[in-house]
Protein backbone atom coordinates (compact mmCIF):
# COMPACT_ATOMS: atom_id res chain seq x y z
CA UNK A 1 -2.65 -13.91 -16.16
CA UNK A 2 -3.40 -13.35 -19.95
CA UNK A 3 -2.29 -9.77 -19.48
CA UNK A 4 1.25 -11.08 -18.05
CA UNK A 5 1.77 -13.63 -21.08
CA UNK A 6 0.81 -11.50 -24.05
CA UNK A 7 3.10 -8.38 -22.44
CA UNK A 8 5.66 -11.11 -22.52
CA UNK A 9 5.36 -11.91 -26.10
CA UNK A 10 5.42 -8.20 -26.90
CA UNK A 11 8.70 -7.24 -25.08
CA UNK A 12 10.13 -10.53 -27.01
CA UNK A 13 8.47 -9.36 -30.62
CA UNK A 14 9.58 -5.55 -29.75
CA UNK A 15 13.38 -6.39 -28.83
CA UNK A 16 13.66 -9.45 -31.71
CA UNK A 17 12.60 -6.88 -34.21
CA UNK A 18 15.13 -3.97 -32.79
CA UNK A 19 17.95 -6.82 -32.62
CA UNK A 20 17.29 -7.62 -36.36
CA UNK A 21 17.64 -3.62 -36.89
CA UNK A 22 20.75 -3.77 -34.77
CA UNK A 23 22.12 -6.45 -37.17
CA UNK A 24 21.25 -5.06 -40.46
CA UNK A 25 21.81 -1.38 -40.59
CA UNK A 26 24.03 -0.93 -37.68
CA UNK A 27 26.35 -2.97 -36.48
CA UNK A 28 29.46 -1.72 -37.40
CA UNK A 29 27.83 0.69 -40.01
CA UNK A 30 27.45 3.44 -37.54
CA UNK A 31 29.29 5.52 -35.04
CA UNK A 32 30.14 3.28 -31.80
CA UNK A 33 28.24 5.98 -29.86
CA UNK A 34 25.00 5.75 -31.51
CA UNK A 35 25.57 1.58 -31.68
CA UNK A 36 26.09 1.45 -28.04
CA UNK A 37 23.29 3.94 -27.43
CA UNK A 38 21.10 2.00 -29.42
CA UNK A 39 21.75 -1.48 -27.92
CA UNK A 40 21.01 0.28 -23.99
CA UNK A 41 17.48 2.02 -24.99
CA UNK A 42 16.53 -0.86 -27.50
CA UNK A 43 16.39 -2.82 -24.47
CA UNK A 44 14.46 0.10 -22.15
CA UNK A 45 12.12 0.47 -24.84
CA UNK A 46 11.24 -3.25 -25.78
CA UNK A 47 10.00 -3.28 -22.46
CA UNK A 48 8.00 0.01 -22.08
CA UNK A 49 6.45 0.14 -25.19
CA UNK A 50 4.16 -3.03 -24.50
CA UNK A 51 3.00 -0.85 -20.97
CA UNK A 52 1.80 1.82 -22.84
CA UNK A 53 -1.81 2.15 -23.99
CA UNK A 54 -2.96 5.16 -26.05
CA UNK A 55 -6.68 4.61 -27.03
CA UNK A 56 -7.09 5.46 -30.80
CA UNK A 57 -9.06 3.68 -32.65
CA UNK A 58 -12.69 3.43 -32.88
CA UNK A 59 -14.46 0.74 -31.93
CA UNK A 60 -17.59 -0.67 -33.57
CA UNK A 61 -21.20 0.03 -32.03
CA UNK A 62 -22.44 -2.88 -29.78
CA UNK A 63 -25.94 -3.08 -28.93
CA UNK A 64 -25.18 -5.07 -25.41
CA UNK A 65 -21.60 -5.15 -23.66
CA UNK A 66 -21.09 -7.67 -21.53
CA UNK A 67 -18.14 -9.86 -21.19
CA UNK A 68 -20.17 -12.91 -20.58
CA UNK A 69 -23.01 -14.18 -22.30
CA UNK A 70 -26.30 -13.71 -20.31
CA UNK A 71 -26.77 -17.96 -21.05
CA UNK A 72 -23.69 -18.76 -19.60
CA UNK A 73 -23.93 -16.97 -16.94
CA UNK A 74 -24.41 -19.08 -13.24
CA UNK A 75 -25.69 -17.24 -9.93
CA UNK A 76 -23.65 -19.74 -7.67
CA UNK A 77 -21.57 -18.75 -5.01
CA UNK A 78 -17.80 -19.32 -5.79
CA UNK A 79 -15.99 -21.59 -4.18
CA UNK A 80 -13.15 -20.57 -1.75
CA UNK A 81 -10.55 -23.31 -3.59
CA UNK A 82 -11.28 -21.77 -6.71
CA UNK A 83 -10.02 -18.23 -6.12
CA UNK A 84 -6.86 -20.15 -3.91
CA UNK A 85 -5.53 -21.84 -6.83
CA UNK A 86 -5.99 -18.72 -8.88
CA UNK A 87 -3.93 -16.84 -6.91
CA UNK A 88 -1.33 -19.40 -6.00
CA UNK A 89 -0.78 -19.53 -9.45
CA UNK A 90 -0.19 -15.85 -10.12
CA UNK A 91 2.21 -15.98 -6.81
CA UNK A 92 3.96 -18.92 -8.27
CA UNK A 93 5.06 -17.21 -11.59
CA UNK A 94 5.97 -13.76 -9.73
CA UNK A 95 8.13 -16.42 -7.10
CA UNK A 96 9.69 -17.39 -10.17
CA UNK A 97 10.82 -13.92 -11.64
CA UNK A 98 11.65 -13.45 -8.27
CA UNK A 99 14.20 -16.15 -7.96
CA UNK A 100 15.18 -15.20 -11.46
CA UNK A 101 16.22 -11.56 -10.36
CA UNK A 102 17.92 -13.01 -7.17
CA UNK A 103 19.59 -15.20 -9.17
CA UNK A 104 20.99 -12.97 -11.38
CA UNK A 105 21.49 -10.10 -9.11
CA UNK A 106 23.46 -12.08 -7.54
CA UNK A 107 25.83 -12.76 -9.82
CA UNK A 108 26.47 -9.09 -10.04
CA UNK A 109 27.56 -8.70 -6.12
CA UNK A 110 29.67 -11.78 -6.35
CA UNK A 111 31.28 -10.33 -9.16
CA UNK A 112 31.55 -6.88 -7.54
CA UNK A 113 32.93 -8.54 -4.43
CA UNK A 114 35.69 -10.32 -6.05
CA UNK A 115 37.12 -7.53 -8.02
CA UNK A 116 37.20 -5.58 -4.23
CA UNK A 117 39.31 -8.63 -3.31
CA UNK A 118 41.76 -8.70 -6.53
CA UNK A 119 42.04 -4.67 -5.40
CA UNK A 120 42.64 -5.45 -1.87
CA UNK A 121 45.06 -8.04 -2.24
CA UNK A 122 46.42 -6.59 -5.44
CA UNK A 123 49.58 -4.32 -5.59
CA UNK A 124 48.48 -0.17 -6.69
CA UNK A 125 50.39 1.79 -8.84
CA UNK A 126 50.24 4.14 -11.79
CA UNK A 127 50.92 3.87 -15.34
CA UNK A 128 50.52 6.94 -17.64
CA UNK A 129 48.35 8.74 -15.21
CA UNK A 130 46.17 5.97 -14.56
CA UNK A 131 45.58 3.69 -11.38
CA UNK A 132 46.54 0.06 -12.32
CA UNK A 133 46.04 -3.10 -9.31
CA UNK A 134 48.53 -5.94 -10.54
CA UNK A 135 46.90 -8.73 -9.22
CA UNK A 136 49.28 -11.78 -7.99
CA UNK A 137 46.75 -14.10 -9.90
CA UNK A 138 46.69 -15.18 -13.40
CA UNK A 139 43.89 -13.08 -14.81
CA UNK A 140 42.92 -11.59 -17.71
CA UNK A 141 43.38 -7.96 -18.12
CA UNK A 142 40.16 -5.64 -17.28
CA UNK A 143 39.03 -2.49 -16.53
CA UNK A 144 36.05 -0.81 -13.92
CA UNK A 145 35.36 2.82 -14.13
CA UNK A 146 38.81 4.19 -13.67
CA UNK A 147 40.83 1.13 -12.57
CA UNK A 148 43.03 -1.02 -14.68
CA UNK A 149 43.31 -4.95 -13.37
CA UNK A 150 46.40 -6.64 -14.87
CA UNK A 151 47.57 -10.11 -13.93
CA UNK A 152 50.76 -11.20 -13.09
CA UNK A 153 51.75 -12.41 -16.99
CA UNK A 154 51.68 -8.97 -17.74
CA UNK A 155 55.16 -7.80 -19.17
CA UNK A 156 56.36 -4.27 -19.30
CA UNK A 157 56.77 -4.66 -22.86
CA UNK A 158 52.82 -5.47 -23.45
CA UNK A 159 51.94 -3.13 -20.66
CA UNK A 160 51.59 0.14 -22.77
CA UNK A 161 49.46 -1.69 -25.23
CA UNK A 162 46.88 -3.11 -22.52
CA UNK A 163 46.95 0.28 -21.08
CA UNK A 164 45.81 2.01 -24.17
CA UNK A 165 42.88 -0.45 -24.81
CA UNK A 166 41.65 -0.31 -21.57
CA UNK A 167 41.79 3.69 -21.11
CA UNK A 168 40.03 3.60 -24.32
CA UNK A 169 37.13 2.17 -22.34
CA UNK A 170 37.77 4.34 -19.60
CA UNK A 171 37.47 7.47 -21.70
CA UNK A 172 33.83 6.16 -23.09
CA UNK A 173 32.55 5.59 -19.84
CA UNK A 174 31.85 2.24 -21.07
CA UNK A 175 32.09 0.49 -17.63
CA UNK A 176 28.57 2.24 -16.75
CA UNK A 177 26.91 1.02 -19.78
CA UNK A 178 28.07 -2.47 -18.79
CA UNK A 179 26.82 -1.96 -15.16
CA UNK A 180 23.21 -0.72 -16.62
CA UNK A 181 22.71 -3.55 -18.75
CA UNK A 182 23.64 -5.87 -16.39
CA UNK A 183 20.75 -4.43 -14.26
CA UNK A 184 18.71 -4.61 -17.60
CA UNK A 185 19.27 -8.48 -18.05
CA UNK A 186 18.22 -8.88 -14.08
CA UNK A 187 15.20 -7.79 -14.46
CA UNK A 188 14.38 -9.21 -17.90
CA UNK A 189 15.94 -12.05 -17.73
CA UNK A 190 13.32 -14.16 -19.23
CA UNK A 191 13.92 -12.34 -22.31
CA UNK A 192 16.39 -14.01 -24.79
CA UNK A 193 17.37 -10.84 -26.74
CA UNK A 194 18.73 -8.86 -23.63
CA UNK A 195 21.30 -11.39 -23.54
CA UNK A 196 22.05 -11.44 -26.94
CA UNK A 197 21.56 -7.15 -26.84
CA UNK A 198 24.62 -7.26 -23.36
CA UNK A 199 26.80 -9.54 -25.87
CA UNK A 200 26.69 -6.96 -28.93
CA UNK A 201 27.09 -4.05 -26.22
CA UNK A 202 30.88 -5.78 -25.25
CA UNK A 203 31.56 -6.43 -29.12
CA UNK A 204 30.72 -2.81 -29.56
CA UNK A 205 32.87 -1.74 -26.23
CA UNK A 206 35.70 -3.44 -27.82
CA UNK A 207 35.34 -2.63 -31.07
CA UNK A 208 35.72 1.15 -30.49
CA UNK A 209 38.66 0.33 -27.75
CA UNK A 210 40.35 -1.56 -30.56
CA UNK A 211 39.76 1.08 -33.09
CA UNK A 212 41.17 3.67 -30.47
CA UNK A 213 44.26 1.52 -30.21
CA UNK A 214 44.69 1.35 -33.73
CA UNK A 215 43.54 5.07 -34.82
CA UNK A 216 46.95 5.76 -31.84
CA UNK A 217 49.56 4.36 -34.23
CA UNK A 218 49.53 1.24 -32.88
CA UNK A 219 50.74 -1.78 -35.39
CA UNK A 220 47.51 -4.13 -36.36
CA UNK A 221 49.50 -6.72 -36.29
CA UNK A 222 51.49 -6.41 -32.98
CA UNK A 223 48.08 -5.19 -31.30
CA UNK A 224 46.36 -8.57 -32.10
CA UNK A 225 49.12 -10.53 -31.34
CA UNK A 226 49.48 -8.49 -27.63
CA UNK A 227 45.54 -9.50 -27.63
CA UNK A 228 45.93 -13.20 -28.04
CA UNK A 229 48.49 -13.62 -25.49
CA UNK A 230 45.81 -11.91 -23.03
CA UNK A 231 42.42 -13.41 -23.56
CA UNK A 232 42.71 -16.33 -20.54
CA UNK A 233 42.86 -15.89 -17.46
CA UNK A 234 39.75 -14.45 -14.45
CA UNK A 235 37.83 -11.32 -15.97
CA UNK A 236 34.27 -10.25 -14.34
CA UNK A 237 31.12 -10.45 -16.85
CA UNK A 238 30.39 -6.68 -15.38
CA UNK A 239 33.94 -5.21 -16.20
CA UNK A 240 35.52 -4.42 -19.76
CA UNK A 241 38.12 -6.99 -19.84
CA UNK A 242 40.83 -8.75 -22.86
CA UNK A 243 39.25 -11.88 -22.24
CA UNK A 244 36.43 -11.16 -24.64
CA UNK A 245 36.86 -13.19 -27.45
CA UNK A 246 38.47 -12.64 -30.46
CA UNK A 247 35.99 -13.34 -33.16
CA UNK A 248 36.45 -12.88 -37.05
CA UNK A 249 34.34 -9.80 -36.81
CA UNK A 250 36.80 -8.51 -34.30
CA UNK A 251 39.60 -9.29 -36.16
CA UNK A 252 37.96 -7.79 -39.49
CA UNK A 253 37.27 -4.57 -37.81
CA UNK A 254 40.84 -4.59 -36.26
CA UNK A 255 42.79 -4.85 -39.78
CA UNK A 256 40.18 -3.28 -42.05
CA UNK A 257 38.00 -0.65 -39.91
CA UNK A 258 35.04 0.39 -39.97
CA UNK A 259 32.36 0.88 -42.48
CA UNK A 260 30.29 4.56 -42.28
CA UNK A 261 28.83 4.71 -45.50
CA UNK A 262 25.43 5.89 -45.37
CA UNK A 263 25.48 6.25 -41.43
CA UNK A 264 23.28 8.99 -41.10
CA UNK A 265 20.65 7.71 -43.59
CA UNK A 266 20.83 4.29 -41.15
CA UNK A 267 20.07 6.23 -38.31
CA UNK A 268 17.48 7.72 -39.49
CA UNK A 269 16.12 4.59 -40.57
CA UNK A 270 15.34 3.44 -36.80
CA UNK A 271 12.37 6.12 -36.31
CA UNK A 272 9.61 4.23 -38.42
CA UNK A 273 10.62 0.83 -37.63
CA UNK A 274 10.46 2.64 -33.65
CA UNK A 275 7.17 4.47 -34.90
CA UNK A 276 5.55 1.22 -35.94
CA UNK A 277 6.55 -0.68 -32.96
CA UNK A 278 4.66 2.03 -30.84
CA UNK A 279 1.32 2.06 -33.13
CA UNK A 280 1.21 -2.24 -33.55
CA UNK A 281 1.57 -2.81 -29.32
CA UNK A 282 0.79 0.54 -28.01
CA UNK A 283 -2.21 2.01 -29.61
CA UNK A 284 -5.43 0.19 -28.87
CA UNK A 285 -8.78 0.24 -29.60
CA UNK A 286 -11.32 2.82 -27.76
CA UNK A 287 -13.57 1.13 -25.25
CA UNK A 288 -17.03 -0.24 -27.23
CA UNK A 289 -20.17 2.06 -26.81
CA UNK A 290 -23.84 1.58 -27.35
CA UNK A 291 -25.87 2.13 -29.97
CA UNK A 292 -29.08 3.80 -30.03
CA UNK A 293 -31.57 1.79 -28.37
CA UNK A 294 -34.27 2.50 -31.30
CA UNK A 295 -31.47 1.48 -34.24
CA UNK A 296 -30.51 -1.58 -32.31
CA UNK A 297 -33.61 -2.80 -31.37
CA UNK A 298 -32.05 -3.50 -27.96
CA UNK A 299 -34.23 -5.85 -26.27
CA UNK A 300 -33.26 -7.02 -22.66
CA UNK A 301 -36.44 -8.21 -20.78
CA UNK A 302 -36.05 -9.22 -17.51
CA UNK A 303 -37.33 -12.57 -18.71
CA UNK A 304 -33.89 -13.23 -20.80
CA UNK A 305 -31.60 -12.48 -17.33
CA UNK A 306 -33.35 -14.86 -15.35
CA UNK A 307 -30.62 -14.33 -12.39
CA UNK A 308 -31.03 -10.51 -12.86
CA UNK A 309 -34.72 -10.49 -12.31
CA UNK A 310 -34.41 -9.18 -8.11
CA UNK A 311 -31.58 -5.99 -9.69
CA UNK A 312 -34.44 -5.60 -13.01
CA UNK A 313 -37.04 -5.25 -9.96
CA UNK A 314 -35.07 -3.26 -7.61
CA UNK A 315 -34.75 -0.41 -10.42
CA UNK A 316 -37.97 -0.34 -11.69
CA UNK A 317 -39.14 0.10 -7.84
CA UNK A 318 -36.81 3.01 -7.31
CA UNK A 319 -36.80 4.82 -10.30
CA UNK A 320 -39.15 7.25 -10.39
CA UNK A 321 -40.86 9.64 -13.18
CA UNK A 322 -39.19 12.92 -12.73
CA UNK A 323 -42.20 15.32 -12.05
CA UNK A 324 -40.57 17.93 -14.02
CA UNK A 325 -40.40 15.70 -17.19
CA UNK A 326 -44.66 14.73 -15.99
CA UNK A 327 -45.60 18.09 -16.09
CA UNK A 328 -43.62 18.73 -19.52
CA UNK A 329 -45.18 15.54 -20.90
CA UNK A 330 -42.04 13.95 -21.99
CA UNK A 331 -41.03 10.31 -22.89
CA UNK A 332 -37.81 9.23 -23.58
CA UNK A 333 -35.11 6.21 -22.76
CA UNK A 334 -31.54 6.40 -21.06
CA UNK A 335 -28.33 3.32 -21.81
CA UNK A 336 -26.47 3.64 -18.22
CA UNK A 337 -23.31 0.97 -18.78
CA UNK A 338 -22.19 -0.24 -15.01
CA UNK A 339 -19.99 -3.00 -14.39
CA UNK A 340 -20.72 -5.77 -11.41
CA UNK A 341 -17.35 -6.37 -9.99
CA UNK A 342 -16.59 -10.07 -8.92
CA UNK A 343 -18.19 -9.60 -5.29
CA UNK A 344 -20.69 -8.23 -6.63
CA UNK A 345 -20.71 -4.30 -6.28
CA UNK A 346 -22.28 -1.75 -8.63
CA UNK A 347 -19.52 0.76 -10.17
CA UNK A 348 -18.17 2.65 -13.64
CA UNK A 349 -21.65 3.92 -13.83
CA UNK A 350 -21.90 6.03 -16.99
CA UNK A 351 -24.66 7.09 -19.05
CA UNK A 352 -23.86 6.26 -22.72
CA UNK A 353 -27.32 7.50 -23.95
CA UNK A 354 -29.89 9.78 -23.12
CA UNK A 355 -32.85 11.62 -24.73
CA UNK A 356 -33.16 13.87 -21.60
CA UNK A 357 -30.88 15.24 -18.87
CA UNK A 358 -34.14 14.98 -15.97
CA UNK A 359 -34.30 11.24 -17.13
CA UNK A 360 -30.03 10.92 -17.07
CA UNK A 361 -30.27 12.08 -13.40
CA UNK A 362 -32.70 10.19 -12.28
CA UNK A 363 -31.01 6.90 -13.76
CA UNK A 364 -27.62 8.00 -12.19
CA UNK A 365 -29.62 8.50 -8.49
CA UNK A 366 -30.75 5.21 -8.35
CA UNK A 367 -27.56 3.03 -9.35
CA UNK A 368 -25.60 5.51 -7.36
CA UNK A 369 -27.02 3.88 -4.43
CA UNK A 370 -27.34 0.04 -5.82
CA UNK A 371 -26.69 -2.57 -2.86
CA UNK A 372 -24.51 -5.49 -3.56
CA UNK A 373 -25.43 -8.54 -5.98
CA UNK A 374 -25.05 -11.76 -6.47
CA UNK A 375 -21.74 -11.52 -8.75
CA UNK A 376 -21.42 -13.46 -11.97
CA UNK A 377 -19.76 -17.03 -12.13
CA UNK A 378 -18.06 -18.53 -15.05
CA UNK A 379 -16.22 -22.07 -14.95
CA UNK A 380 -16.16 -21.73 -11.72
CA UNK A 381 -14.21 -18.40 -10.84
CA UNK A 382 -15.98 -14.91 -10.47
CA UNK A 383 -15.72 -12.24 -13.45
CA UNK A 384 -16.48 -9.02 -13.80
CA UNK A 385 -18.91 -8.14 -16.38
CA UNK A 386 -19.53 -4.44 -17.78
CA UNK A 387 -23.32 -4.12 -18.53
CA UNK A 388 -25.85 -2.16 -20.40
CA UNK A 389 -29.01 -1.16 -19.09
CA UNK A 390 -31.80 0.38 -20.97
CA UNK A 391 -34.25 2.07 -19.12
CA UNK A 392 -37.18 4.17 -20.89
CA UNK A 393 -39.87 6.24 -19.75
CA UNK A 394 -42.99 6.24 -20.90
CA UNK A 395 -46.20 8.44 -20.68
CA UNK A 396 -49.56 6.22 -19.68
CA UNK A 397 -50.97 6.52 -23.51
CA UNK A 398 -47.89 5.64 -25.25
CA UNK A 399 -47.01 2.35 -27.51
CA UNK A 400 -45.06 -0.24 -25.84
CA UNK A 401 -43.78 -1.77 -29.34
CA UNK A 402 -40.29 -2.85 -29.34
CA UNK A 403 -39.31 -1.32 -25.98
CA UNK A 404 -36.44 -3.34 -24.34
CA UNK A 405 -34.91 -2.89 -20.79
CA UNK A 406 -36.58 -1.23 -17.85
CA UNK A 407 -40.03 0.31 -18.76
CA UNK A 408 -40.77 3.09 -16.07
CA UNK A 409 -44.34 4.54 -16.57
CA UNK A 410 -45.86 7.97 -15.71
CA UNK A 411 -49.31 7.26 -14.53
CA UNK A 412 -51.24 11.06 -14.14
């Protein structure tokens, strides 16, 4: 559940920071191409960057790793209700997203189906080499793919004008950016800034239509005045329609253009701010290790893990003095890290340290074949907790100073 609400606040830090980007440096300071282009993947990328993990940086040296403290820890069997309520919970928020998506899917068919009724109802015919359905309802102009949807206000004397603007969009394709962002805000819908990304991806649609218009000949003034006298009327969320509306920017763009200065330098600005996104949410730190057992002064007696004692026992009865090491008269210790899963299973066994590979194998043999344990309880719910485990072997006549963890003598 933690996992789900910090990935969350990343996608929302990742896009807020690429909308503030879009604002600054680009909007209307680029080529529509690379604004539009921008918008889509800022949006793919807010949410992909958060999944990815790229271990990197070291971590520091801890004598014992364990995610629960060995005082806190309680040997009681968990509770059935527990675990229920856990889980309900986690179903409850994916039930949500899931209604969310419906939700918003649905919108998207509903709109889909009532365009395929304004074209079935609608009277076909061409204009310029392109399809146009004159609908017999008052709606405001659009486009999908390569259709043009007029209403029944339409005169022939604004029809050339509404023709050009919405080939413009046409030409760029732009009804299958609309269509993929619309799929985008579906899925992230609980994210504020893909809703504000699919409202800058229309302004930028119809900025570059009304730029085509205007780059054509076409009078400023006549164009915005042929705009006005569209903007009301039906037009689908999902198609490129008139009915967008006319802001100041829109209408600053429209009689002044476009400012490029400095557009490749602005471009070229969105790698580090991209770069630093990736190293602050995707590169983490390496997983801890162990330190030497004789720096550390590592000291787990099966005294301190009172509701260990029975797996502290079961090793030192099955670990034996490799014979090879006897005969060579060699001491030394191993640091095997395991992790106890929640029902109580042995696994991840890896051996962090060792001063010998006879002694490595013979630690590995024995948790190999560990039987379950009792797992580890905290509040009330089962964790998993990764563990260290010193074990040392020791010749009959050595010192048994400051020797922690399993003590496994050779006895000639």
């Amino acid at each position: 559940m933690r996992a789900v609400v910090i990935y969350i606040l990343e996608v929302i830090a990742c896009s807020g920071v690429l909308a503030a980007l879009y604002s600054l440096i680009i909007e209307r300071k680029v080529d529509f191409l690379f604004a539009r282009l921008f918008l889509i993947f800022s949006v793919l990328l807010s949410a992909v960057i958060p999944m990815i993990n790229i271990p990197v940086w070291e971590a520091a040296l801890v004598p014992q790793l364990t995610e629960v403290a060995v005082g806190e820890v309680s040997t009681e069997v968990v509770q059935s209700t527990v675990t229920s309520f856990d889980f309900n919970f986690v179903a409850l928020i994916w039930a949500v997203y899931g209604v969310g998506v419906a939700l918003c899917m649905g919108s998207i068919v509903l709109q889909m189906v009532n365009i395929l009724n304004i074209r079935r109802v609608g009277q076909m015919t061409t204009f310029d080499g392109v399809n146009i359905v004159r609908s017999q309802q008052n709606i405001a102009s659009f486009s999908l793919f390569k259709t043009i949807y007029i209403g029944n206000n339409t005169t022939d004397t604004d029809l050339p004008t509404i023709v050009a603007h919405e080939r413009s969009h046409i030409a760029h394709k732009h009804s299958v950016e609309r269509v993929v962002m619309e799929i985008f805000k579906a899925l992230l819908w609980w994210n504020p800034f893909v809703w504000i990304a699919s409202r800058r991806l229309v302004e930028a649609h119809e900025f570059e239509a009304d730029n085509d218009v205007i780059g054509s000949g076409c009078d400023a003034n006549l164009y915005v005045t042929t705009l006005l006298k569209h903007l009301f009327g039906y037009s689908p969320e999902i198609a490129n329609g008139l009915h967008n509306s006319l802001t100041k920017k829109r209408l600053k763009m429209i009689l002044k253009g476009n400012s490029g200065r400095y557009a490749l330098l602005r471009k070229v600005a969105v790698i580090p701010v991209l770069g630093v996104l990736f190293a602050l949410f995707s590169l983490t730190t390496k997983e801890a290790v162990a330190q030497d057992v004789q720096q550390s002064k590592v000291e787990v007696e099966v005294t301190e893990i009172n509701d260990y004692q029975d797996f502290y026992r079961w090793v030192v009865m099955n670990v034996q003095y490799p014979s090879a090491a006897r005969e060579q008269s060699l001491s030394g210790s191993v640091i095997a890290s395991l992790t106890i899963d929640t029902d109580g299973n042995v696994k991840d066994v890896k051996i962090v340290k060792s001063d010998n590979e006879l002694f490595s194998k013979e630690v590995s043999r024995v948790l190999a074949k560990a039987p379950a344990w009792r797992p580890f309880v905290k509040d009330g719910k089962r964790v998993e907790v990764k563990y260290m485990l010193p074990v040392n072997f020791v010749l009959d006549d050595a010192k048994m100073e400051n020797v922690g963890g399993v003590v496994v003598k050779s006895y000639k």
